[in-house]
C-alpha atoms as a PDB file:
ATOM      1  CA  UNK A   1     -51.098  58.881  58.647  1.00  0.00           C
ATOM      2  CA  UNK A   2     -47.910  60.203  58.488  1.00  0.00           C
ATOM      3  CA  UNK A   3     -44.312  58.064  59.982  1.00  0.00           C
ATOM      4  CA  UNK A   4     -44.830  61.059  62.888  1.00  0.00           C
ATOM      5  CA  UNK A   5     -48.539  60.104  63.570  1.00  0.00           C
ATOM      6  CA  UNK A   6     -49.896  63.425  61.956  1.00  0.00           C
ATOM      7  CA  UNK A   7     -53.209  62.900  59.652  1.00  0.00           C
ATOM      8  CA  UNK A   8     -53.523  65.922  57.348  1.00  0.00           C
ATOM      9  CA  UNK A   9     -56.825  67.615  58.016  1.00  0.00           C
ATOM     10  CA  UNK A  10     -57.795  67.268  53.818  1.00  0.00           C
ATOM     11  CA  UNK A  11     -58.978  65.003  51.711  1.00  0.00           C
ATOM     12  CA  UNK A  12     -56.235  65.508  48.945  1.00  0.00           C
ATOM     13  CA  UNK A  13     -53.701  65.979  51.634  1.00  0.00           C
ATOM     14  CA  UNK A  14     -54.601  62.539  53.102  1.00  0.00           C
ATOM     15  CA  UNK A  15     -54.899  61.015  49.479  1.00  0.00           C
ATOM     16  CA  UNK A  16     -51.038  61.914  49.067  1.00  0.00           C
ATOM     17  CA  UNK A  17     -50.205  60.543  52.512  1.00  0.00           C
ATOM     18  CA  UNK A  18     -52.076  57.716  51.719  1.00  0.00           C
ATOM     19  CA  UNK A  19     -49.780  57.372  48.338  1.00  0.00           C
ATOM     20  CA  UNK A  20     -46.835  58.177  49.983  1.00  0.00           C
ATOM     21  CA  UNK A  21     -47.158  55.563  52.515  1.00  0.00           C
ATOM     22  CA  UNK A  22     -47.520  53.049  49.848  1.00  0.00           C
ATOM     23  CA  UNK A  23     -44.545  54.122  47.874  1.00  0.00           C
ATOM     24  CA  UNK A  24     -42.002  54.154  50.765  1.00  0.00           C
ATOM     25  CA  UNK A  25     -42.912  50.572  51.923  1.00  0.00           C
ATOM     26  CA  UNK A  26     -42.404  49.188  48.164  1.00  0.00           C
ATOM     27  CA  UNK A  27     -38.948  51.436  48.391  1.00  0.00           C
ATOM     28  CA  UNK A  28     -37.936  49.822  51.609  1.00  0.00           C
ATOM     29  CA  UNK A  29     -38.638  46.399  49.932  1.00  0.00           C
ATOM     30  CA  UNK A  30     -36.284  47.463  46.561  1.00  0.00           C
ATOM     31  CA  UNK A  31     -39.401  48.036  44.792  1.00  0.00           C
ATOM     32  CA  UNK A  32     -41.412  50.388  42.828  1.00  0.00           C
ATOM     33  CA  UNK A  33     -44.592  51.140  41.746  1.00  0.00           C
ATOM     34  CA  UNK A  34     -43.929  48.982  38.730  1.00  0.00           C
ATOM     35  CA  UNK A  35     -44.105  45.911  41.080  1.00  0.00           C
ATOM     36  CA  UNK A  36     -47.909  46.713  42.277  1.00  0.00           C
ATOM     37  CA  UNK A  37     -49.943  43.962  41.422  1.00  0.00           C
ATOM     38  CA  UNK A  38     -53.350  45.502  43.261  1.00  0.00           C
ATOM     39  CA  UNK A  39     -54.642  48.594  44.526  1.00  0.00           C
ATOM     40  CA  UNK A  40     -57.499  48.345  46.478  1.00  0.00           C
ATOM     41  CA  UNK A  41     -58.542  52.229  47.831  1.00  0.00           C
ATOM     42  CA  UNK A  42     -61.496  52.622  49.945  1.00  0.00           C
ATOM     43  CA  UNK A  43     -62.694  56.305  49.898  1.00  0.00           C
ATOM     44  CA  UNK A  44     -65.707  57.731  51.870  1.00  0.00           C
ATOM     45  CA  UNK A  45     -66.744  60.123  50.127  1.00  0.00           C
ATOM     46  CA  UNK A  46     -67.938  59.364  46.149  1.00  0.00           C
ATOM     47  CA  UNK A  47     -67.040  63.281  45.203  1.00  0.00           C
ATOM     48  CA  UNK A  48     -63.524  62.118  45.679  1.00  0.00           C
ATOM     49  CA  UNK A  49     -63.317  59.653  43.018  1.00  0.00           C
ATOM     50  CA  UNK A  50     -61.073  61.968  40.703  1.00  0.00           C
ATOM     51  CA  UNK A  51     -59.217  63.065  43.427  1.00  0.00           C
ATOM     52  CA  UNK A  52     -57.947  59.456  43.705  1.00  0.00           C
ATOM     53  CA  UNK A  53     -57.606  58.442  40.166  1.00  0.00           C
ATOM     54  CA  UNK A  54     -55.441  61.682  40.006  1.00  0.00           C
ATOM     55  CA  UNK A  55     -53.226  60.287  42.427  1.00  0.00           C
ATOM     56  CA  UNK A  56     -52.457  57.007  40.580  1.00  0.00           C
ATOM     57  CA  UNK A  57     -51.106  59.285  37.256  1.00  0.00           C
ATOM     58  CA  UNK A  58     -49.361  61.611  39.419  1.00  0.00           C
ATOM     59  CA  UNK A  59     -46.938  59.256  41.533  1.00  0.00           C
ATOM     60  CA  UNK A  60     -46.741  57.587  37.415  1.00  0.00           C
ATOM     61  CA  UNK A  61     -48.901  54.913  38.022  1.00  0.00           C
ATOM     62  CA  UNK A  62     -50.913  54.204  34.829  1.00  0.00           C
ATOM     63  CA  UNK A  63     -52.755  50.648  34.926  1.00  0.00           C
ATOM     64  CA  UNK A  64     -51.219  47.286  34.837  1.00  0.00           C
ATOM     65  CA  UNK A  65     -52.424  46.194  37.852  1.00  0.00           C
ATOM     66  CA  UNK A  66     -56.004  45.093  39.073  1.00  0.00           C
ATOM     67  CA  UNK A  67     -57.265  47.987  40.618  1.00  0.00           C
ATOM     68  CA  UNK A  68     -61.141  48.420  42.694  1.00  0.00           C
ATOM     69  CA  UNK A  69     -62.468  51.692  44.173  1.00  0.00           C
ATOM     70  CA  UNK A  70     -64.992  51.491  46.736  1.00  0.00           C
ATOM     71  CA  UNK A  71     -66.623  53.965  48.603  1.00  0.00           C
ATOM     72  CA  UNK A  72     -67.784  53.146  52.371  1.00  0.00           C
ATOM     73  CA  UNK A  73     -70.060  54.789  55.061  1.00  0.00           C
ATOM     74  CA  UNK A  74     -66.507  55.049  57.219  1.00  0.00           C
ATOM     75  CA  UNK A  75     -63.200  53.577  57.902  1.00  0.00           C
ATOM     76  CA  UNK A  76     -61.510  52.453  60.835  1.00  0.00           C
ATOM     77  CA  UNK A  77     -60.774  55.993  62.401  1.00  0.00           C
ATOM     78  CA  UNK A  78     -63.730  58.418  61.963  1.00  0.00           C
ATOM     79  CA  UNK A  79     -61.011  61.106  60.719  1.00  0.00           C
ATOM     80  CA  UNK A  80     -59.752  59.024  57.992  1.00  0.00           C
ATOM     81  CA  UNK A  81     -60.942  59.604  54.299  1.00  0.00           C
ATOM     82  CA  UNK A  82     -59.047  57.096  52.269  1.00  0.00           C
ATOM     83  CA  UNK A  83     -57.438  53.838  53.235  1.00  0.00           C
ATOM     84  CA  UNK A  84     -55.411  52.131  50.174  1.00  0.00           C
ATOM     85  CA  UNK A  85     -54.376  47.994  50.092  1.00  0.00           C
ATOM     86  CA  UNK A  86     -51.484  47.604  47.945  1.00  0.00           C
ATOM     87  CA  UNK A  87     -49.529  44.261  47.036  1.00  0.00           C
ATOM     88  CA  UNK A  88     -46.617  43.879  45.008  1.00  0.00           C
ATOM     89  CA  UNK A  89     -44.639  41.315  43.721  1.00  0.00           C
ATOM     90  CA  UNK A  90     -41.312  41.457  42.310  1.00  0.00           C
ATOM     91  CA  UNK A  91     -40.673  38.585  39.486  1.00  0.00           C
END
């Protein structure tokens, strides 16, 4: 979801939200996507697979990191399509 509460109505929309959201907490903790040490992103729909991967090169994210995909039946809200874990660690 977005900081006002809005949840884009698409699946790549939400995928970029979803990205965003990840990028501006390691910014508000002096880090980067450099510092990501896992991804977990939970999908629920398998067709989206290379939607997500796309998002990882296109916010220049390109391995490094232990990474899992899984697709579920649903996630916590019944409009959500993605949900990503992130943790980072700055050395």
């Amino acid at each position: 979801m977005g900081p006002d509460g809005s949840l884009p109505e698409d699946a790549e929309g939400q995928f970029e939200q979803a990205w965003q959201n990840v990028l501006a907490v390691l910014e508000d903790a002096g880090m980067g996507p450099e510092d990501l040490v896992s991804v977990n992103a939970y999908i629920t729909n398998p067709d989206d697979i290379e939607l997500s991967r796309g998002f990882f090169t296109s916010i220049g994210i390109n391995g490094g990191f232990a990474a899992t995909m899984v697709t579920v039946a649903r996630l916590s809200h019944p409009d959500w399509v993605v949900e990503v874990q992130a943790v980072a660690a700055k050395v």
